[in-house]
N, C-alpha and C. Protein backbone atom coordinates (compact mmCIF):
# COMPACT_ATOMS: atom_id res chain seq x y z
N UNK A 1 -60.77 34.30 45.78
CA UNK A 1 -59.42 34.10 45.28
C UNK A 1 -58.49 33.70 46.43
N UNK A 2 -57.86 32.75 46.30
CA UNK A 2 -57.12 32.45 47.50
C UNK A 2 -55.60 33.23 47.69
N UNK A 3 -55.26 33.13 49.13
CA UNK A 3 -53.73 33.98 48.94
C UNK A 3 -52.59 33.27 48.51
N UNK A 4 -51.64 34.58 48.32
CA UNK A 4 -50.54 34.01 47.31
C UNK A 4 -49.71 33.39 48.24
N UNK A 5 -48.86 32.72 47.76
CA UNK A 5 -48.06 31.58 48.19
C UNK A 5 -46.87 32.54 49.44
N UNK A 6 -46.22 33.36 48.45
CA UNK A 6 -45.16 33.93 49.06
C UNK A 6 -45.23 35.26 50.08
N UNK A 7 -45.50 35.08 51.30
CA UNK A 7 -45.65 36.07 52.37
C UNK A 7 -44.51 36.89 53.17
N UNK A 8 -44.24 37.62 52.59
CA UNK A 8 -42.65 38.16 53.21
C UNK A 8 -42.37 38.18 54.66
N UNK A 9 -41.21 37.08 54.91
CA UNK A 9 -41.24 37.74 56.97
C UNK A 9 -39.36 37.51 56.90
N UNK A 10 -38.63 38.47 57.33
CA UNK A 10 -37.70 38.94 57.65
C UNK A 10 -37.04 38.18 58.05
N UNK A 11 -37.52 37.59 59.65
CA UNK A 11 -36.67 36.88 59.98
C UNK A 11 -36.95 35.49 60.00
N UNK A 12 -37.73 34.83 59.33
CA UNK A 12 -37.93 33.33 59.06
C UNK A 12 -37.10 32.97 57.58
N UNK A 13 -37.02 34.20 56.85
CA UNK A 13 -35.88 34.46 56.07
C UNK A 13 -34.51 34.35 56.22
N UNK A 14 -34.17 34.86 57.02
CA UNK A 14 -32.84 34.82 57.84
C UNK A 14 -32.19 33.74 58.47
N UNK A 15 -33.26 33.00 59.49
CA UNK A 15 -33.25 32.06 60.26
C UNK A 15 -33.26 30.82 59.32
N UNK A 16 -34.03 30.34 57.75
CA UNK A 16 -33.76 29.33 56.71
C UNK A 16 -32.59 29.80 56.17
N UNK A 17 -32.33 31.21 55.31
CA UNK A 17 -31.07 31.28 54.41
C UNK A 17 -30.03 31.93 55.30
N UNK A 18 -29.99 32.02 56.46
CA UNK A 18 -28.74 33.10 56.79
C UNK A 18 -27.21 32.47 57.08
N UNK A 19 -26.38 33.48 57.09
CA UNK A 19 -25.00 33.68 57.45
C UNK A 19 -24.29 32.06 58.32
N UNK A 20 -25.77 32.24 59.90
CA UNK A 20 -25.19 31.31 60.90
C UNK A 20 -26.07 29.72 60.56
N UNK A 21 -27.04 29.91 59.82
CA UNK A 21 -27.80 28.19 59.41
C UNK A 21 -26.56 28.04 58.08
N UNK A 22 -26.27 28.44 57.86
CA UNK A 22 -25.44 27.83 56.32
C UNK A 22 -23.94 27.70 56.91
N UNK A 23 -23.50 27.85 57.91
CA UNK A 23 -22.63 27.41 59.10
C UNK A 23 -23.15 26.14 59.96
N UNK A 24 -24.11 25.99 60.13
CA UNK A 24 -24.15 25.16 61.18
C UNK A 24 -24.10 23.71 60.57
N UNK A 25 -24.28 23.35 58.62
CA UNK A 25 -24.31 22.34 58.26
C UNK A 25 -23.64 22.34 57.64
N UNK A 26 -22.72 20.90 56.57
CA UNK A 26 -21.88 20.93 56.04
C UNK A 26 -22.02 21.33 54.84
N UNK A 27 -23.54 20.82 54.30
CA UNK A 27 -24.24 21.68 53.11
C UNK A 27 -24.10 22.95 53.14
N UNK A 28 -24.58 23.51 53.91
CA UNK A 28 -24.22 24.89 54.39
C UNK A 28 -23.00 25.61 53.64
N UNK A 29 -21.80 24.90 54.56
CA UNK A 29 -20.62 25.45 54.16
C UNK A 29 -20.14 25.07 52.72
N UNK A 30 -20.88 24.04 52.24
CA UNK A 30 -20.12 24.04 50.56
C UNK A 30 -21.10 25.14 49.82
N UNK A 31 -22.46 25.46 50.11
CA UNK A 31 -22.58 26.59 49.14
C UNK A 31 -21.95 27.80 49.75
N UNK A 32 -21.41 28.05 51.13
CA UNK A 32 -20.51 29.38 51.08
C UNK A 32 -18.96 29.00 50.41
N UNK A 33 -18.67 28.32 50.46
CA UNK A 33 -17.54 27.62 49.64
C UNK A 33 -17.35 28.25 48.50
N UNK A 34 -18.65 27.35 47.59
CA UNK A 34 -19.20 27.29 46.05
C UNK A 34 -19.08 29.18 45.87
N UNK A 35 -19.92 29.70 46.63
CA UNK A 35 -20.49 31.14 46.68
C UNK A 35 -18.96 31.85 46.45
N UNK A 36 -17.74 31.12 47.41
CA UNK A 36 -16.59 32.90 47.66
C UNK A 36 -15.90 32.16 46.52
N UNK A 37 -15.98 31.00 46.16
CA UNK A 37 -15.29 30.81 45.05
C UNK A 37 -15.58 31.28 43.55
N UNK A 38 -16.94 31.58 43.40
CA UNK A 38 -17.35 32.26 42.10
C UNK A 38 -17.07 33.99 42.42
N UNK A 39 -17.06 34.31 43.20
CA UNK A 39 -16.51 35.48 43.73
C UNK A 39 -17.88 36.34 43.79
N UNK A 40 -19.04 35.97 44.77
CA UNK A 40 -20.48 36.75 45.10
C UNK A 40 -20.20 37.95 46.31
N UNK A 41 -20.59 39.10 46.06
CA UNK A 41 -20.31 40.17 46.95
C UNK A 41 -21.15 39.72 48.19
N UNK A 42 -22.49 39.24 48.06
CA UNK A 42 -23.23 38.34 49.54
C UNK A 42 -22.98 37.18 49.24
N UNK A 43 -22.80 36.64 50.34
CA UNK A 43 -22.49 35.31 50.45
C UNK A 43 -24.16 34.39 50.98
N UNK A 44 -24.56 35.42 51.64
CA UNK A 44 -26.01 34.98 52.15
C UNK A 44 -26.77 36.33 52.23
N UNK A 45 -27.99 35.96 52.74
CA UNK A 45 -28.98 36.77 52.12
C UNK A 45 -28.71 38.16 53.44
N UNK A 46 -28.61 38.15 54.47
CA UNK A 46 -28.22 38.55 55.53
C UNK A 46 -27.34 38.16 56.64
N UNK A 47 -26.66 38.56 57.11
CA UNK A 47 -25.45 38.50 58.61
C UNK A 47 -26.51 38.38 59.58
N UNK A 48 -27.00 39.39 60.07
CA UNK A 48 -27.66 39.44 61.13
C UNK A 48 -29.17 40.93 61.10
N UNK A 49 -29.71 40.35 61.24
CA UNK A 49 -31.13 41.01 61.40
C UNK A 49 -30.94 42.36 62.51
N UNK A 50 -31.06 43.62 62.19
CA UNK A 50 -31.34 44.86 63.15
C UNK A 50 -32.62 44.70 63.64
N UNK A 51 -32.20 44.73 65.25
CA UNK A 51 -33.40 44.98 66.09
C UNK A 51 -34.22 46.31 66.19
N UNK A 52 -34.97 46.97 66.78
CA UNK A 52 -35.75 47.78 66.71
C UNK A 52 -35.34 48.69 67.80
């Protein structure tokens, strides 16, 4: 049986959907736009990742 598609990792998560990549493009900033304008309590999936 082969493995499943979706492998959970934290911060490759973070680093595609987070806070500072959805800043750094203009796409980016229209779905945080889109996002505070429907009024979403997260705006992204995480701020910033706790270190250990």
């Amino acid at each position: 049986m082969p493995k499943r598609v979706y492998q959970p990792k934290k911060i490759k998560r973070i680093r595609t959907h987070g806070f500072l990549k959805r800043l750094s493009m203009a796409s980016g900033l229209d779905v945080l736009k889109r996002r505070r304008a429907k009024g979403r309590a997260k705006l992204t999936v995480a701020k910033k990742l706790k270190q250990k």
